[in-house]
PDB file of N, CA and C in Angstrom:
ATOM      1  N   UNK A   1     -10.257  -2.246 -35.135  1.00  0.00           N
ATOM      2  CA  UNK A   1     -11.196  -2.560 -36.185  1.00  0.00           C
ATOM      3  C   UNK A   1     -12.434  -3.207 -35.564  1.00  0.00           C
ATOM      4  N   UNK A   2     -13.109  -2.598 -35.876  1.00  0.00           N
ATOM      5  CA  UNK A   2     -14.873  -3.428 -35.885  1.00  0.00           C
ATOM      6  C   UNK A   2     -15.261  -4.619 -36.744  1.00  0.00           C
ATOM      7  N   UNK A   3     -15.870  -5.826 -36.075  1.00  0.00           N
ATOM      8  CA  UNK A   3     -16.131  -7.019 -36.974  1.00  0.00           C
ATOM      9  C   UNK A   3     -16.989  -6.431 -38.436  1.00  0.00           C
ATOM     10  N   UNK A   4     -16.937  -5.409 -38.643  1.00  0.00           N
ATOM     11  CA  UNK A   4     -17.893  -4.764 -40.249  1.00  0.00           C
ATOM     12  C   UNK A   4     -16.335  -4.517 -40.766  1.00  0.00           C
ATOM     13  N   UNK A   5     -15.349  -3.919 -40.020  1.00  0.00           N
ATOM     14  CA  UNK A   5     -13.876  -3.520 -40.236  1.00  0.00           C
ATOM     15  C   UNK A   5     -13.973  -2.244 -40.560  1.00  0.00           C
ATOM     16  N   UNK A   6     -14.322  -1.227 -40.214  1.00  0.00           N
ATOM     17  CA  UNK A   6     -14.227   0.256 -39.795  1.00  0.00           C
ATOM     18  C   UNK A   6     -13.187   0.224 -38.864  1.00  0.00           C
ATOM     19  N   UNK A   7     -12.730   1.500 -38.885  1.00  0.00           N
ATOM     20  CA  UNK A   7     -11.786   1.652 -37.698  1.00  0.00           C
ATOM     21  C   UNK A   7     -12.219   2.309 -36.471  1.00  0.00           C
ATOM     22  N   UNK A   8     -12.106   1.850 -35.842  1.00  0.00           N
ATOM     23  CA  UNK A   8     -12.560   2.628 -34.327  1.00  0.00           C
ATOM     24  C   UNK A   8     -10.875   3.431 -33.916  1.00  0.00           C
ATOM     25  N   UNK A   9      -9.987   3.729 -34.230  1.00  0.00           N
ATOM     26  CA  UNK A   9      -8.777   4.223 -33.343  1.00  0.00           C
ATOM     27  C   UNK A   9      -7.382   3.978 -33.916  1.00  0.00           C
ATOM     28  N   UNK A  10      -6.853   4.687 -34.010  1.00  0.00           N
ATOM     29  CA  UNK A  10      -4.858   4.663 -34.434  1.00  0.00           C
ATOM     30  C   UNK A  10      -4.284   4.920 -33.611  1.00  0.00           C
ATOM     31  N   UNK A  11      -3.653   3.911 -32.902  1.00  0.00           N
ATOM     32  CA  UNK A  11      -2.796   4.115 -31.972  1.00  0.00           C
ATOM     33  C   UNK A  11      -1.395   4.485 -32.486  1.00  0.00           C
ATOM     34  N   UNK A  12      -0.901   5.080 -32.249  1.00  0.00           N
ATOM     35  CA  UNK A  12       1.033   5.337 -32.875  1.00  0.00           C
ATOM     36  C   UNK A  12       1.682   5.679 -31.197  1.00  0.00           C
ATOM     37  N   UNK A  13       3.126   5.271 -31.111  1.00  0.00           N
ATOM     38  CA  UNK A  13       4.122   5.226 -29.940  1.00  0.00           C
ATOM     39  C   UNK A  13       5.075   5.649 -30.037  1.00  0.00           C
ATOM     40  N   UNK A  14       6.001   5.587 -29.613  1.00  0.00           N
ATOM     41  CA  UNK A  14       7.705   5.558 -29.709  1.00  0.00           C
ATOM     42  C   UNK A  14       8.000   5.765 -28.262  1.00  0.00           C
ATOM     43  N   UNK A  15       9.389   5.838 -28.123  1.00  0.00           N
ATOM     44  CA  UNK A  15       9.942   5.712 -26.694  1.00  0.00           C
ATOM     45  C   UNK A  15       9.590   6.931 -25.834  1.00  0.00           C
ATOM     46  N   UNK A  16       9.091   8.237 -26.710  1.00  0.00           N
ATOM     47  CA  UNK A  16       9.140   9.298 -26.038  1.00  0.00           C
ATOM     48  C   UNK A  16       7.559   9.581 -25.358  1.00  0.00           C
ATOM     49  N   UNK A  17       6.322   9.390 -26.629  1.00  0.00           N
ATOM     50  CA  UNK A  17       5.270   9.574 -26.565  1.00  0.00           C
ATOM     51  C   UNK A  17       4.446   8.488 -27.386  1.00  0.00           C
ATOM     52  N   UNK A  18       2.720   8.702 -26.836  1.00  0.00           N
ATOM     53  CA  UNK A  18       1.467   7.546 -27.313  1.00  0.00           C
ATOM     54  C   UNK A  18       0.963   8.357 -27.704  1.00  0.00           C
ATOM     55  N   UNK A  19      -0.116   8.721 -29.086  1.00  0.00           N
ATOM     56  CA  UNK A  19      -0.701   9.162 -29.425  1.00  0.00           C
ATOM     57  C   UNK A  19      -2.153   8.172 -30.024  1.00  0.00           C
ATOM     58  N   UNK A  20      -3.374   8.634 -29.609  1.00  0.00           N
ATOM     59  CA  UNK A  20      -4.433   7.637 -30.153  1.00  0.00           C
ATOM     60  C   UNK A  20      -5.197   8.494 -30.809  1.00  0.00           C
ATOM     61  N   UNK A  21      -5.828   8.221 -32.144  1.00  0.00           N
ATOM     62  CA  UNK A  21      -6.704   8.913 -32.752  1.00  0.00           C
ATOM     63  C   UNK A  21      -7.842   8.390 -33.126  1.00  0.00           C
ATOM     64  N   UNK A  22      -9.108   8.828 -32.739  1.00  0.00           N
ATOM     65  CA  UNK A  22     -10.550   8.116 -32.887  1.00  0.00           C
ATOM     66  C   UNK A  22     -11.567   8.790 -33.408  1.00  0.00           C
ATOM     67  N   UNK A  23     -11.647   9.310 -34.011  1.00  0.00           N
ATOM     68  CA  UNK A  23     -12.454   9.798 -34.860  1.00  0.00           C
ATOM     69  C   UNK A  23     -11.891  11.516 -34.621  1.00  0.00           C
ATOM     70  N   UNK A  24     -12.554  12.355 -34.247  1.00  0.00           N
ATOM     71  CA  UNK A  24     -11.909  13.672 -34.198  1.00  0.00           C
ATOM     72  C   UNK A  24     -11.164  13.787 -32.966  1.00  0.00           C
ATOM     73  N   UNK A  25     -10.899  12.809 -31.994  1.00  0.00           N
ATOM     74  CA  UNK A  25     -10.996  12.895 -30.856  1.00  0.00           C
ATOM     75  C   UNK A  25      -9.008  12.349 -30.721  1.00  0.00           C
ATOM     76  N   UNK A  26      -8.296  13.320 -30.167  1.00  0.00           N
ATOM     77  CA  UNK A  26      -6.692  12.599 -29.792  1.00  0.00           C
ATOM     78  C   UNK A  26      -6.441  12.786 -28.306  1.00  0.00           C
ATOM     79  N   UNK A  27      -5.912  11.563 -28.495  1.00  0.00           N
ATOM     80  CA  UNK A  27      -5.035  11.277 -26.303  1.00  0.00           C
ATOM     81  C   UNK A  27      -4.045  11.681 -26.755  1.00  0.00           C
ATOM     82  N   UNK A  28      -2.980  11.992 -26.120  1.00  0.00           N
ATOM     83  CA  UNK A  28      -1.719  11.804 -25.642  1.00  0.00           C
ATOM     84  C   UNK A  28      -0.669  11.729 -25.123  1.00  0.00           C
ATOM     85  N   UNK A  29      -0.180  10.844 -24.274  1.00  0.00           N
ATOM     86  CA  UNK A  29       0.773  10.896 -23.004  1.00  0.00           C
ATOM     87  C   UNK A  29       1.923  10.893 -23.188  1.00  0.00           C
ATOM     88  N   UNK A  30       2.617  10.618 -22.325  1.00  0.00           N
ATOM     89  CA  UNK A  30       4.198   9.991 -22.129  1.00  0.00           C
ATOM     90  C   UNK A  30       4.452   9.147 -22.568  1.00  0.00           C
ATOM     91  N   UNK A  31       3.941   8.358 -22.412  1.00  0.00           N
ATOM     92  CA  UNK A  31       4.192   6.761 -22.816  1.00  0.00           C
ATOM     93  C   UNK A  31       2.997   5.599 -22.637  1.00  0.00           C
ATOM     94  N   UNK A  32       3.420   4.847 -23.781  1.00  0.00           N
ATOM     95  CA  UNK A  32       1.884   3.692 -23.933  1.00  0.00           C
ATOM     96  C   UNK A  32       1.343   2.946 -23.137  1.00  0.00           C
ATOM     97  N   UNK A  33       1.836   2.894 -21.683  1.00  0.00           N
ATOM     98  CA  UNK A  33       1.583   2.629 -20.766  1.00  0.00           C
ATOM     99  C   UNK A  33       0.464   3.768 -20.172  1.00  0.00           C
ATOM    100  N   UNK A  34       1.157   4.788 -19.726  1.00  0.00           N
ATOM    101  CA  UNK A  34       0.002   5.885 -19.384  1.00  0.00           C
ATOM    102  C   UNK A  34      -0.746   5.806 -20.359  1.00  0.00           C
ATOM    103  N   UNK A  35      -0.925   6.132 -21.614  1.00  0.00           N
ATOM    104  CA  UNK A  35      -1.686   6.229 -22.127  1.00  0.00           C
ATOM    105  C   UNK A  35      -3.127   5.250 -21.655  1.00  0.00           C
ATOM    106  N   UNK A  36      -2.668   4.203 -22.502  1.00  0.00           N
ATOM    107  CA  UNK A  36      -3.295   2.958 -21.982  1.00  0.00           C
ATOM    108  C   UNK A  36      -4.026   3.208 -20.568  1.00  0.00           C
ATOM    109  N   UNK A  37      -3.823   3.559 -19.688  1.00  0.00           N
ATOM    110  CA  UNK A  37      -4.053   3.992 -18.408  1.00  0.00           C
ATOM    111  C   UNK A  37      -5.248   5.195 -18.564  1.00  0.00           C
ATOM    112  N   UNK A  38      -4.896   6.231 -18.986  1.00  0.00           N
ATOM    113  CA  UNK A  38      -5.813   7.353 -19.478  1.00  0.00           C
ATOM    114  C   UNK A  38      -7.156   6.659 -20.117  1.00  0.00           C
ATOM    115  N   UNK A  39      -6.692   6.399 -21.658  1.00  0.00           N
ATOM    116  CA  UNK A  39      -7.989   5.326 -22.217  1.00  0.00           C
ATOM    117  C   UNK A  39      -9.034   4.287 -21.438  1.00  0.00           C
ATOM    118  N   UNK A  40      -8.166   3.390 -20.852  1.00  0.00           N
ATOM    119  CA  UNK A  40      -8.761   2.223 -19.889  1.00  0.00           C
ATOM    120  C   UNK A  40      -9.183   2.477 -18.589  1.00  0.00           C
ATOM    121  N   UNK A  41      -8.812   3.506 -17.562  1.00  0.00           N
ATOM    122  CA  UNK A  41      -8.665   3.657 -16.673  1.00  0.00           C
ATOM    123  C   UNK A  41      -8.293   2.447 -15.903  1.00  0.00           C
ATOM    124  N   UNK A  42      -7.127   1.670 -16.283  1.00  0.00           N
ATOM    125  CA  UNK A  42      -6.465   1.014 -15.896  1.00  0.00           C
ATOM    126  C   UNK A  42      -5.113   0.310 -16.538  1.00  0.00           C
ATOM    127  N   UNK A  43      -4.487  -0.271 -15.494  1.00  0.00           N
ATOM    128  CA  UNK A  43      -3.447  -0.540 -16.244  1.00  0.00           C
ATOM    129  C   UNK A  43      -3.108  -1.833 -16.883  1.00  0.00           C
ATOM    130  N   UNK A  44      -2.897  -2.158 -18.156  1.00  0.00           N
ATOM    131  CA  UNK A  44      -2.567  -2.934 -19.199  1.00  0.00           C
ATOM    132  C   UNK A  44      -1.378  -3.488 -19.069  1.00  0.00           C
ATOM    133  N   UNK A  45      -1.138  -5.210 -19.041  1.00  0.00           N
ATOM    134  CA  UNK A  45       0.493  -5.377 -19.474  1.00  0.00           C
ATOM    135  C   UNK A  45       0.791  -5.133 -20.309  1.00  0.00           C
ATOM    136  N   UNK A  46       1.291  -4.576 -21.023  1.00  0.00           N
ATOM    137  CA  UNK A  46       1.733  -3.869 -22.744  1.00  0.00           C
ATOM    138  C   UNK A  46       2.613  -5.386 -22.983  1.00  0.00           C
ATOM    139  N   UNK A  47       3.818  -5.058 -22.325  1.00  0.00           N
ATOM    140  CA  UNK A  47       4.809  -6.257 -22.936  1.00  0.00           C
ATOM    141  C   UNK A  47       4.051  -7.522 -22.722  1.00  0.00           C
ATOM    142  N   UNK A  48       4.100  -7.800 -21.742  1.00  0.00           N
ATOM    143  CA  UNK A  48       3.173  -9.415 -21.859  1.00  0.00           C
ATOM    144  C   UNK A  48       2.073  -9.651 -23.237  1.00  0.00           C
ATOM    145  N   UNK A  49       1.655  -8.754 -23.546  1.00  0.00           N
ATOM    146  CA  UNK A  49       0.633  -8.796 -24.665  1.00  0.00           C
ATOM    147  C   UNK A  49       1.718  -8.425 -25.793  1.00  0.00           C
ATOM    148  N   UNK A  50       2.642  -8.106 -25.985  1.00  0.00           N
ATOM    149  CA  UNK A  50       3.284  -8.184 -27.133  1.00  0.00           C
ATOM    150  C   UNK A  50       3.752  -9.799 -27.449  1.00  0.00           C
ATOM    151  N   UNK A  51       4.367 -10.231 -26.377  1.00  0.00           N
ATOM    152  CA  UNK A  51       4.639 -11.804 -26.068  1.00  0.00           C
ATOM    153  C   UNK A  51       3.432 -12.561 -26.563  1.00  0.00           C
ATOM    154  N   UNK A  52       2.210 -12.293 -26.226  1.00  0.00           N
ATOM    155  CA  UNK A  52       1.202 -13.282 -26.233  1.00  0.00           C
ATOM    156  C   UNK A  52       0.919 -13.242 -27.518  1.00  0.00           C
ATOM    157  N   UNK A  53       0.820 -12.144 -28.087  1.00  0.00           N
ATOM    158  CA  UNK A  53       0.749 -12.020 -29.803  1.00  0.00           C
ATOM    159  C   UNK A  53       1.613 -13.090 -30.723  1.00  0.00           C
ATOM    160  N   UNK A  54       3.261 -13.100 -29.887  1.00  0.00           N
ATOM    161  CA  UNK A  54       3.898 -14.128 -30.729  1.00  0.00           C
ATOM    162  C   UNK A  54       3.829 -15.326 -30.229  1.00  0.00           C
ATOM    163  N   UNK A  55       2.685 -15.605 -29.525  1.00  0.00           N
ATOM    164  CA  UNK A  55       2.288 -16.949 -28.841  1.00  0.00           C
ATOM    165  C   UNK A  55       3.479 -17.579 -28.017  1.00  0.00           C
ATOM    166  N   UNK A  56       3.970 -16.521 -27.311  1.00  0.00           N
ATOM    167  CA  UNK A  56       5.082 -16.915 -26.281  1.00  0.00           C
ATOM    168  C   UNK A  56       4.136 -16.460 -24.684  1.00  0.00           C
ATOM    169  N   UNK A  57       4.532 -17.131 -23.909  1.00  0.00           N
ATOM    170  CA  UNK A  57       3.808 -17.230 -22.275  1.00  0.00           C
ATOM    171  C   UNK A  57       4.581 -16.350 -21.476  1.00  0.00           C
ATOM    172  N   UNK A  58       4.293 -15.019 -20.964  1.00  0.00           N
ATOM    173  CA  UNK A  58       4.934 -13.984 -20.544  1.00  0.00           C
ATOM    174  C   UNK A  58       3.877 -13.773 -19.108  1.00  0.00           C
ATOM    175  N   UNK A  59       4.649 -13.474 -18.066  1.00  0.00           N
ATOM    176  CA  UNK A  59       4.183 -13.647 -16.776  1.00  0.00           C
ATOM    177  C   UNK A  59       4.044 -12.173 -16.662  1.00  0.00           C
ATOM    178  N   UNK A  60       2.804 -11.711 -16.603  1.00  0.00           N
ATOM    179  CA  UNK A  60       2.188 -10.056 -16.209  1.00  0.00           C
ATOM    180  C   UNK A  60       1.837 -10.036 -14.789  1.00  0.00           C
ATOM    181  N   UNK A  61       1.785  -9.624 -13.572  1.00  0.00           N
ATOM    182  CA  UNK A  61       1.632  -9.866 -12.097  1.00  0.00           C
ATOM    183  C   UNK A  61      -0.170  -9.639 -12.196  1.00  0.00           C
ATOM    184  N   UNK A  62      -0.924 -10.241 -11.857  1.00  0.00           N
ATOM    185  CA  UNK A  62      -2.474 -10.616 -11.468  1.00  0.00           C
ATOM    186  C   UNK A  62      -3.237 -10.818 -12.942  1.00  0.00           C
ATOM    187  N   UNK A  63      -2.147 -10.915 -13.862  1.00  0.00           N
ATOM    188  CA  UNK A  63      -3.046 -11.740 -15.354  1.00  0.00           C
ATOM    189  C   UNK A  63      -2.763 -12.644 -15.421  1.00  0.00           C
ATOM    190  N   UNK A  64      -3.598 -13.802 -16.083  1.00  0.00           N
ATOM    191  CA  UNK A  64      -3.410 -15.109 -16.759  1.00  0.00           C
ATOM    192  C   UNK A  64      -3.883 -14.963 -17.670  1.00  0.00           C
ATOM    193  N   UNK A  65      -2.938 -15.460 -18.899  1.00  0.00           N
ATOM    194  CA  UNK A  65      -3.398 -15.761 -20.672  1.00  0.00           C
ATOM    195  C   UNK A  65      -3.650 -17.163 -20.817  1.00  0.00           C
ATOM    196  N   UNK A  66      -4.463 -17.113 -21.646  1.00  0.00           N
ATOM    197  CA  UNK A  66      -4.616 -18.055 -22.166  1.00  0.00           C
ATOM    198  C   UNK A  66      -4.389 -18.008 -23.460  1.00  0.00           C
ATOM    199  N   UNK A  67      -3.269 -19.051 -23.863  1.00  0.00           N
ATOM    200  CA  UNK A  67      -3.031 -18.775 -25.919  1.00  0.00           C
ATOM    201  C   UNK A  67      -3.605 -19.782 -26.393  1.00  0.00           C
ATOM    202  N   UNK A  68      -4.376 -20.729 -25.957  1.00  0.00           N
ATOM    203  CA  UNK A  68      -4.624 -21.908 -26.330  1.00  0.00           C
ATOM    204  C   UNK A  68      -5.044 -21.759 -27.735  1.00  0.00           C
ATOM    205  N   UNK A  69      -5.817 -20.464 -27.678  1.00  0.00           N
ATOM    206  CA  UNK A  69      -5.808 -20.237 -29.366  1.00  0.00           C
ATOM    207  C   UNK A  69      -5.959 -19.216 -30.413  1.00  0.00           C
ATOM    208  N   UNK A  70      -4.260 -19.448 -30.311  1.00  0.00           N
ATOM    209  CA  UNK A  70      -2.996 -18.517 -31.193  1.00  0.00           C
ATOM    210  C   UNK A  70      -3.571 -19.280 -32.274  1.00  0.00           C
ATOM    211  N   UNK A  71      -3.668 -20.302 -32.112  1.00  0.00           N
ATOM    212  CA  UNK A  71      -3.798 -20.381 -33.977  1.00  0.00           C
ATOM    213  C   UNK A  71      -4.767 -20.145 -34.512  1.00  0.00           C
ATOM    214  N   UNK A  72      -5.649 -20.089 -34.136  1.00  0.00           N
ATOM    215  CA  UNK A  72      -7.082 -19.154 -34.924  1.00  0.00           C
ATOM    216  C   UNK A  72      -6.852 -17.550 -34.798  1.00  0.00           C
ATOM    217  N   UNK A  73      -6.303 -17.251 -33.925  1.00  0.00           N
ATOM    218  CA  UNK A  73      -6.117 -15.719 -33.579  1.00  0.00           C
ATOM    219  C   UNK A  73      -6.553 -15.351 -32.657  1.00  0.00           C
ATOM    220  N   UNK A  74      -6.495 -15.988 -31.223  1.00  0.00           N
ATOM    221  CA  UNK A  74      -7.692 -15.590 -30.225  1.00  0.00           C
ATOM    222  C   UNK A  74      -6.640 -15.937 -29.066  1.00  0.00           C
ATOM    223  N   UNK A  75      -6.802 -14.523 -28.699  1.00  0.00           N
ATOM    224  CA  UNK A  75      -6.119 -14.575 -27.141  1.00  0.00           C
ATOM    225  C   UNK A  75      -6.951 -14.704 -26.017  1.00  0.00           C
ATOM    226  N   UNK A  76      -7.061 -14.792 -25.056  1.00  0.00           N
ATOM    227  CA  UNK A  76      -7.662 -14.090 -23.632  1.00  0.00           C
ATOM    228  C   UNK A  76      -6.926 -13.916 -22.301  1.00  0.00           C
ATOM    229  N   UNK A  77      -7.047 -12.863 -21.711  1.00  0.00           N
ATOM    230  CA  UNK A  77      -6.165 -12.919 -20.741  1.00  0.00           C
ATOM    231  C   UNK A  77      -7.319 -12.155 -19.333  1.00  0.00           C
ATOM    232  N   UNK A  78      -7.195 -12.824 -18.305  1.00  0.00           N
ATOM    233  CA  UNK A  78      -8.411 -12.816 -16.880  1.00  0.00           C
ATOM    234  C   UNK A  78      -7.267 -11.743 -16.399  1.00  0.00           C
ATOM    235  N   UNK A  79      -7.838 -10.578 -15.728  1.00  0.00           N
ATOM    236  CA  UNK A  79      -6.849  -9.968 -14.727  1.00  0.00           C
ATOM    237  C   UNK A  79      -7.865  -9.979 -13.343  1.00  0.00           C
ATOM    238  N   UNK A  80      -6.908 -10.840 -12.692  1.00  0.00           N
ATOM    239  CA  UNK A  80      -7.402 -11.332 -11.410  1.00  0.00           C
ATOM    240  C   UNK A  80      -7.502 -11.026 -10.143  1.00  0.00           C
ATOM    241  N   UNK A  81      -6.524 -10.012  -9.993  1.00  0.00           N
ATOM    242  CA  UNK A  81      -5.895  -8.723  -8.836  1.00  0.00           C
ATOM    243  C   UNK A  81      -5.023  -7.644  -9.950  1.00  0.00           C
ATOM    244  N   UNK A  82      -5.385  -6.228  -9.428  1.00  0.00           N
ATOM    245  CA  UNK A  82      -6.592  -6.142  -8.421  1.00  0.00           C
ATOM    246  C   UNK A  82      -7.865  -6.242  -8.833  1.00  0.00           C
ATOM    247  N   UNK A  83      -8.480  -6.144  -7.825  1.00  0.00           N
ATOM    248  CA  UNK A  83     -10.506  -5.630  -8.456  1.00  0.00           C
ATOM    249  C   UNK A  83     -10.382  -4.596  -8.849  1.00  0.00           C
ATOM    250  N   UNK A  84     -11.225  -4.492 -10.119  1.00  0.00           N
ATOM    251  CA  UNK A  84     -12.293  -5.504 -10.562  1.00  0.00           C
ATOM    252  C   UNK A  84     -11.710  -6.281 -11.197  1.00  0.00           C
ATOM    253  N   UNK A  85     -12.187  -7.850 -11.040  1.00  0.00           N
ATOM    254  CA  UNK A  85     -11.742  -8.458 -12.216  1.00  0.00           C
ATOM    255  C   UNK A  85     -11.908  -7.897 -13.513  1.00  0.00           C
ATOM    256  N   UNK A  86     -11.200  -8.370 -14.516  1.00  0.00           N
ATOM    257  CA  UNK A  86     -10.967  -7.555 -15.999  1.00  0.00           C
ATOM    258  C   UNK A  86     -10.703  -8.933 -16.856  1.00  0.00           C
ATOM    259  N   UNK A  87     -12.018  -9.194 -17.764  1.00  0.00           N
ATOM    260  CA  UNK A  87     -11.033 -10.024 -19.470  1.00  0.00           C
ATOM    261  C   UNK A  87     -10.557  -9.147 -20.490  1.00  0.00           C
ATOM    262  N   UNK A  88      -9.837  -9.619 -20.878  1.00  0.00           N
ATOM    263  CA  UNK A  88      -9.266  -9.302 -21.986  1.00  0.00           C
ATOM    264  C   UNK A  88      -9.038  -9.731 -23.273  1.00  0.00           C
ATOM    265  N   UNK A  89     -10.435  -9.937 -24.705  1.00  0.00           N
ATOM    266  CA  UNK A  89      -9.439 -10.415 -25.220  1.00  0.00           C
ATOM    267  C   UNK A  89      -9.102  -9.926 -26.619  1.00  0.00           C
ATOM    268  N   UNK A  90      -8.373 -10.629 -27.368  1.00  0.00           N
ATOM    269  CA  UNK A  90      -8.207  -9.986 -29.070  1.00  0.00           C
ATOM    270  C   UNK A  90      -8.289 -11.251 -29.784  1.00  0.00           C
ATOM    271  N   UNK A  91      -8.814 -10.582 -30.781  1.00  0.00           N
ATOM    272  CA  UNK A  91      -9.102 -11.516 -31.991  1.00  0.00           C
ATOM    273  C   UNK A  91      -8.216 -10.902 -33.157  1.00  0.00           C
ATOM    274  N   UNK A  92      -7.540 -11.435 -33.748  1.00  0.00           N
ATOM    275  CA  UNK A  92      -6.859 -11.169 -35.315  1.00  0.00           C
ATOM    276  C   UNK A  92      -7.142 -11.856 -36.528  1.00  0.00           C
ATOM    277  N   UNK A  93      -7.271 -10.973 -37.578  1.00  0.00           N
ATOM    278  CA  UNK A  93      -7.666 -11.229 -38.750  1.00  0.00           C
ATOM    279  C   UNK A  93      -6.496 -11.633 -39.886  1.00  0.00           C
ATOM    280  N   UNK A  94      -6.656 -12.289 -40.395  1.00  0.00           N
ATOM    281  CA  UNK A  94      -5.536 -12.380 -41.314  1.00  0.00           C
ATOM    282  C   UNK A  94      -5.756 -12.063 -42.682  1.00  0.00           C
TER     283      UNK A  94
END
């Protein structure tokens, strides 16, 4: 979602396949990992960011989160190795 709240993208998963849909435009891999990979051209901790969502501290290898504030809805997470450095963050709406 866009801060106007349009949608920019539908992501859908399951164990087998990722599918993303963005306007006329669909990915789809193996799994939400590749995917993620395809989209980003890089790779994403998926699980660690599921963790960080429930404001639990999950160790991803060259990220650091910061949840300091889960309670407004605001994550960030630095990926520090490899280069390039990469932020990351999300905001949620309630």
């Amino acid at each position: 979602m866009t801060p106007l709240g349009s949608t920019l993208g539908k992501l859908h998963w399951t164990t087998e396949t990722a599918t993303l849909h963005t306007g006329q435009q669909h990915q789809q891999s193996d799994s939400l990992d590749a995917l993620l990979v395809q989209v980003t051209g890089a790779a994403l901790p998926v699980k660690a960011i599921f963790n960080w969502l429930r404001g639990i501290h999950s160790n991803a290898p060259g990220w650091v989160a910061d949840l300091s504030g889960i309670e407004q809805g605001r994550i960030t997470a630095q990926r520090v190795s490899p280069q390039p450095r990469a932020t990351l963050r999300i905001a949620l709406s309630r």
